[in-house]
Protein backbone atom coordinates (compact mmCIF):
# COMPACT_ATOMS: atom_id res chain seq x y z
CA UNK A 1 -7.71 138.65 16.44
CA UNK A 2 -5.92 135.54 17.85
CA UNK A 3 -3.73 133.61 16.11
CA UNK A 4 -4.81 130.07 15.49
CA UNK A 5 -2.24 127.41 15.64
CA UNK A 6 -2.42 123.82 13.98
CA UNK A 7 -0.47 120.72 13.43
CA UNK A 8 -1.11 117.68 10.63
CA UNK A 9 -1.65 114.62 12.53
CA UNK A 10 -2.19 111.37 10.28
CA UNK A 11 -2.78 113.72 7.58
CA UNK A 12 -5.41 115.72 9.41
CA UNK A 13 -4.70 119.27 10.16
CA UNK A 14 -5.33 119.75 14.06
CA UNK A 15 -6.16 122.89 16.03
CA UNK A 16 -3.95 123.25 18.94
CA UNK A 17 -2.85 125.67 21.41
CA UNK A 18 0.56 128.30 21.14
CA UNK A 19 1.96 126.58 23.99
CA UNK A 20 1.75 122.90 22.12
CA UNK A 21 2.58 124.17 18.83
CA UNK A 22 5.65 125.57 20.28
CA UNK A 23 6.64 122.65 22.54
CA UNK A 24 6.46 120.44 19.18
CA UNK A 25 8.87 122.71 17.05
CA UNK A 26 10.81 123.01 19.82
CA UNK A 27 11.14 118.96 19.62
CA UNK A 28 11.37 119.02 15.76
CA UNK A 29 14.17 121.63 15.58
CA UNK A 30 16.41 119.92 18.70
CA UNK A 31 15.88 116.19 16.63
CA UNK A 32 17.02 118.28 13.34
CA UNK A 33 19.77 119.48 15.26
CA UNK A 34 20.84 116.00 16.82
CA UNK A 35 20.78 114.56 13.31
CA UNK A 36 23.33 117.24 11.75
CA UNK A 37 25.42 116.86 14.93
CA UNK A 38 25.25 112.92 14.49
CA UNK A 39 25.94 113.23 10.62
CA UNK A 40 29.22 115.45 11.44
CA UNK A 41 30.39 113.51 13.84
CA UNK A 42 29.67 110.20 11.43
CA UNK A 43 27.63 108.08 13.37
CA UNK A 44 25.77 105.37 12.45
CA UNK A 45 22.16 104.41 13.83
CA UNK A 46 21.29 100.51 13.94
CA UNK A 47 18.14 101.03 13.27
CA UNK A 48 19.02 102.75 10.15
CA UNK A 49 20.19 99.22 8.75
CA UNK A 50 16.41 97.79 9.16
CA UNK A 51 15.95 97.79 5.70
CA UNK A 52 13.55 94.00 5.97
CA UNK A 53 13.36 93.94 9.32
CA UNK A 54 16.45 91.21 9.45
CA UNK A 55 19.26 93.51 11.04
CA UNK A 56 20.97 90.50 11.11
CA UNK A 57 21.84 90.30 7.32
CA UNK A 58 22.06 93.73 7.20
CA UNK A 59 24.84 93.58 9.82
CA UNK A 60 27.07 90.61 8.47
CA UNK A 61 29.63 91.54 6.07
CA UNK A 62 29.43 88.80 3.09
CA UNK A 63 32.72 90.13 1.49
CA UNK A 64 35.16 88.19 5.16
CA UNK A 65 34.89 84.52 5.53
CA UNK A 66 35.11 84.89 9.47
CA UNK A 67 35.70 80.92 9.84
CA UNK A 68 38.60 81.07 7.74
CA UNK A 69 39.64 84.21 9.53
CA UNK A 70 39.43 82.38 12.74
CA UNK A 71 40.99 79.14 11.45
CA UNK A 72 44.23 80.97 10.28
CA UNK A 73 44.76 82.70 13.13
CA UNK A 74 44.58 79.44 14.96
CA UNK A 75 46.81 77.66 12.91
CA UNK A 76 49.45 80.71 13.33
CA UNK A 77 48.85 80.70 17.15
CA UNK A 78 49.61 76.63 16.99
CA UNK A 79 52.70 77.49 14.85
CA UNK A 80 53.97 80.23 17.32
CA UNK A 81 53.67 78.00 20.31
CA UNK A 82 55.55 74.97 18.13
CA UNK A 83 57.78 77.46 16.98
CA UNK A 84 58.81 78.26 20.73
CA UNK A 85 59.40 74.92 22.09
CA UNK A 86 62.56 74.49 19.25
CA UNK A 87 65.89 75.17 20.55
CA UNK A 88 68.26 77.67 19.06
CA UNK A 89 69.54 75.43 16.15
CA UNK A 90 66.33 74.22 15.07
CA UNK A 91 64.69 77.26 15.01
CA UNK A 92 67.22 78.52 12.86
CA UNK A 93 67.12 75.79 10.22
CA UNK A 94 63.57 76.67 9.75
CA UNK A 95 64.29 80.12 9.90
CA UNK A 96 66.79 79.61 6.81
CA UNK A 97 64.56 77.27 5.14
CA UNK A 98 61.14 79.38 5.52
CA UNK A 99 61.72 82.97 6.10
C-alpha cells in the first residue's frame, strides 16, 4: 500500500506527491531554522514593525525631539568655531568664567 501524502492549502487538505511534500518541509524546516538563527543573533525584520501598515510611525521614536537634537548640536558647533577665533587671553577669561 502506498503512502498518501497531503498538505492544507487555504484550509483545504490537498493530495500531493512524496517528492512535493518533501520539497515543502524541506522549505518549512530551513525558514524555522533561519528564524532561530535570526532570533540568536538579535535581528530585527522591518516588516515585523507593520503593525497598520504605516512603518513610518512605527519607525520614529516619539521619546527624542530630533529638531532640538539637531539645533543643539548646531549651536555647540557655532560656539566651537567662535570659541577658536579668541586669542589666548580671551579664551581664558571665558574659560574661568564658564568652565
Amino acid at each position: 500500500m502506498t503512502k498518501e501524502y497531503y498538505l492544507y492549502v487555504g484550509g483545504q487538505k490537498i493530495k500531493v506527491s512524496k517528492q512535493i511534500y518533501k520539497v515543502y518541509w524541506q522549505e518549512r524546516e530551513h525558514e524555522k531554522y533561519l528564524e532561530q538563527v535570526d532570533k540568536k543573533n538579535h535581528l530585527l525584520f522591518f516588516s515585523s514593525l507593520n503593525h497598520d501598515g504605516n512603518f513610518e510611525d512605527n519607525l520614529e521614536d516619539k521619546s527624542v525631539d530630533v529638531e532640538k537634537v539637531v539645533a543643539t548640536q548646531m549651536m555647540i558647533e557655532a560656539l566651537r568655531n567662535a570659541m577658536s577665533k579668541l586669542n589666548k587671553d580671551e579664551r581664558e577669561i571665558i574659560e574661568r568664567l564658564y568652565f
